[in-house]
Protein backbone atom coordinates (compact mmCIF):
# COMPACT_ATOMS: atom_id res chain seq x y z
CA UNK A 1 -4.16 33.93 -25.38
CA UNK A 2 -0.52 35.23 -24.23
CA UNK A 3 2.13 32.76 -22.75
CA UNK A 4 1.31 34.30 -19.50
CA UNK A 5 -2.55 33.07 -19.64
CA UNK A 6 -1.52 30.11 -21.00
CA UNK A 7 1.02 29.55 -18.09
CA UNK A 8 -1.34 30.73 -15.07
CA UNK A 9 -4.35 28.34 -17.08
CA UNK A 10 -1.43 25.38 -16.69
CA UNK A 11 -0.44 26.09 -13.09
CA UNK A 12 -4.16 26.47 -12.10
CA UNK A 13 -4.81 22.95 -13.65
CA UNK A 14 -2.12 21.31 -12.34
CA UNK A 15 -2.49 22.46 -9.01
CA UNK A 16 -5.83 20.68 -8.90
CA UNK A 17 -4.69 17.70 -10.44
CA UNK A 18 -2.05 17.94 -7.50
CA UNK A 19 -5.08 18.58 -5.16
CA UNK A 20 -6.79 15.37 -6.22
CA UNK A 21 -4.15 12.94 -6.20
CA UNK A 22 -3.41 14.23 -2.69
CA UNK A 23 -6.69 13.69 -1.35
CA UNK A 24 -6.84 10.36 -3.01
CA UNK A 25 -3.87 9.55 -1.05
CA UNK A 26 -5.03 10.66 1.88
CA UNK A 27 -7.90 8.71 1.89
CA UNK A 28 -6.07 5.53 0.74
CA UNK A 29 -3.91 6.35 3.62
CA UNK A 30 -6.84 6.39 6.06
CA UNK A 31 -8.03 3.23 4.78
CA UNK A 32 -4.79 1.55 5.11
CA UNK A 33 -4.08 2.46 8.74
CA UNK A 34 -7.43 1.72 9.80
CA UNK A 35 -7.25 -1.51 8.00
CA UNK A 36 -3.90 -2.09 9.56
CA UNK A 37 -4.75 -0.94 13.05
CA UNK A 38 -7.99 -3.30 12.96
CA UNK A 39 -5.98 -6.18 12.50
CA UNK A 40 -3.50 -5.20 15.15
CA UNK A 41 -5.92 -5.30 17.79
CA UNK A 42 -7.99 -8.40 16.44
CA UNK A 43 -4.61 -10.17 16.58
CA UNK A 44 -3.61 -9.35 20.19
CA UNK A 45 -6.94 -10.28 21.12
CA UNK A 46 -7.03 -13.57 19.51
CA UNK A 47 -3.71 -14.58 20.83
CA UNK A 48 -4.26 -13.15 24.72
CA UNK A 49 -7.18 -15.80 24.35
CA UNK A 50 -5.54 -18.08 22.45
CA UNK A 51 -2.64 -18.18 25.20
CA UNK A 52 -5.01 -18.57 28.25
CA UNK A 53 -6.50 -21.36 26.75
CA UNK A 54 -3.62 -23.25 26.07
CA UNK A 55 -2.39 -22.03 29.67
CA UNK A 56 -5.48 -23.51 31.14
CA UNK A 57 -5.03 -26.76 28.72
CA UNK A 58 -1.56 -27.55 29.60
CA UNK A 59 -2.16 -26.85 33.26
CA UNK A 60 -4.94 -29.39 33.16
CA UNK A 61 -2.99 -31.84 31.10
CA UNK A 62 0.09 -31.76 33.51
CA UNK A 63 -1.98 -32.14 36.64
CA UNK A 64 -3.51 -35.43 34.59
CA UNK A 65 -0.56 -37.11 34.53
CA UNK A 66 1.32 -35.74 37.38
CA UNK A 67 0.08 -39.02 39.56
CA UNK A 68 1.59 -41.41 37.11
CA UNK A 69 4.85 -42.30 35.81
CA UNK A 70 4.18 -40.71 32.23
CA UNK A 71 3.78 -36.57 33.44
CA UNK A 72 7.54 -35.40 31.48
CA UNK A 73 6.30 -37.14 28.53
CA UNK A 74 2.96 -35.24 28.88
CA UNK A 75 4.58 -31.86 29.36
CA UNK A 76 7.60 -32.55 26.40
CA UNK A 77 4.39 -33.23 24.08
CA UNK A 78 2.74 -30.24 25.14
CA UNK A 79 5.87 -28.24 24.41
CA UNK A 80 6.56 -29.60 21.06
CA UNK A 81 3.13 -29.45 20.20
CA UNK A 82 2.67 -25.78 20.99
CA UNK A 83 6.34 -25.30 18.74
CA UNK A 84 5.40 -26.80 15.86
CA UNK A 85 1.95 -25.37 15.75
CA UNK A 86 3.82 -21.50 16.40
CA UNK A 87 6.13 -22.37 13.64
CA UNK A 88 3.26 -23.16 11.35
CA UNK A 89 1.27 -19.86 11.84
CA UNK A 90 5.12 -17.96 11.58
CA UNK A 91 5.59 -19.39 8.35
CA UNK A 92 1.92 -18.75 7.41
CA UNK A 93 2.66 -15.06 8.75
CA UNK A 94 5.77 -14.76 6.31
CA UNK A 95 3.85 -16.27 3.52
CA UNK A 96 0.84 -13.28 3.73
CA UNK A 97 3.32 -10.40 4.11
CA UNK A 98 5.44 -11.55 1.41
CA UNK A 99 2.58 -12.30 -0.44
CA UNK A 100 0.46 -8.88 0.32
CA UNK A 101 -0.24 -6.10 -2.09
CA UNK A 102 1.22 -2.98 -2.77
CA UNK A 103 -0.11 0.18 -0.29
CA UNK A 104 -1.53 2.69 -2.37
CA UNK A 105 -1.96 1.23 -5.59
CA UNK A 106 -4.66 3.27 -6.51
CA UNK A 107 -2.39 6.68 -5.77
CA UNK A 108 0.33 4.76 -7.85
CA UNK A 109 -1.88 3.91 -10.77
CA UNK A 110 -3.21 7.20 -11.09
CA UNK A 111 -0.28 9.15 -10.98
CA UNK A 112 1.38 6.80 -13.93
CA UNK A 113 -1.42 7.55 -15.75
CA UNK A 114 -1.13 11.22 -15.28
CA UNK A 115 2.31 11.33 -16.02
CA UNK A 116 1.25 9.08 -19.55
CA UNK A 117 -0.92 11.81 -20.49
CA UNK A 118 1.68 14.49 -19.57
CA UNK A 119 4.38 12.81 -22.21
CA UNK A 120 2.10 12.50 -24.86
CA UNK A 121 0.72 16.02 -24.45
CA UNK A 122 4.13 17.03 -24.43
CA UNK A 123 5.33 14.87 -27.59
CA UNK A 124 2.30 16.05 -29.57
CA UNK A 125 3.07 19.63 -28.89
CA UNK A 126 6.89 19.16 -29.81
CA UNK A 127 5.34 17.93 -32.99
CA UNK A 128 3.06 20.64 -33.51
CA UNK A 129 5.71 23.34 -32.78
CA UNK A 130 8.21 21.09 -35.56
CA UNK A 131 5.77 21.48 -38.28
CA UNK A 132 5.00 24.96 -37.95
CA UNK A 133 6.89 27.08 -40.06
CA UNK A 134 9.17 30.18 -38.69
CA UNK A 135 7.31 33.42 -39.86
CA UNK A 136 9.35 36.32 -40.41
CA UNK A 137 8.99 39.90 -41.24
CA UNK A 138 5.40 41.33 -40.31
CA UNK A 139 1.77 39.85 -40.77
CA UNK A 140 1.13 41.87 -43.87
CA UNK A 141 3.82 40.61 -45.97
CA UNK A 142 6.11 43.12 -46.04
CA UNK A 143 8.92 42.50 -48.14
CA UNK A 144 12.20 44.84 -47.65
């Protein structure tokens, strides 16, 4: 085999290991904005609900205790109520994206693996190449 069919057998081969990991990413990419996306809308949707209840609660509380003496003490408790519970599902928020895992591990994992394989094919051929010994003259034996 000449250097040049060795090369173009390389370059073919790592152009389809290039291929793959692409397509893996790809698809992990897919995955993740779908994922992401999903969640998005499952969120907004939760809270537009979320907020019309408690719209619809605190109205109802107010107009409880609007005949009596104790209505600003209703609505202050409604307010700091509705704060504390935000502030628990923001810190629960900062908690899960501090917390999440890494986008594309798979892509990530498989590449370090490739390029593993690459440095120890290269060391063992910079070891094979060291222990071969320089031939000179021609293959018959030729001495001049």
């Amino acid at each position: 085999m000449t250097i040049r069919q060795a090369l173009g057998a390389i370059a073919g081969d790592f152009a389809t290991l290039m291929r793959t990991r692409v397509e893996l990413f790809s698809l992990e990419f897919a995955q993740e904005r779908s994922r992401f996306l999903n969640a998005v809308l499952l969120a907004l949707a939760a809270s537009l609900f979320m907020l019309m209840g408690l719209l619809v609660f605190s109205v109802w509380i107010a107009l409880l205790f609007w005949a009596g003496e104790y209505r600003y003490v209703a609505i202050a408790s409604l307010a700091f109520g509705y704060l504390l519970i935000g502030g628990y599902f923001l810190t629960k928020l900062r908690r899960r994206l501090r917390r999440g895992g890494q986008a594309f591990a798979a892509s990530v994992e498989v590449l370090t693996q490739d390029l593993e394989m690459l440095r120890a094919s290269c060391f063992a051929a910079a070891q094979r190449d060291s222990r071969e010994p320089e031939r000179s003259g021609n293959a018959e034996g030729d001495v001049r």
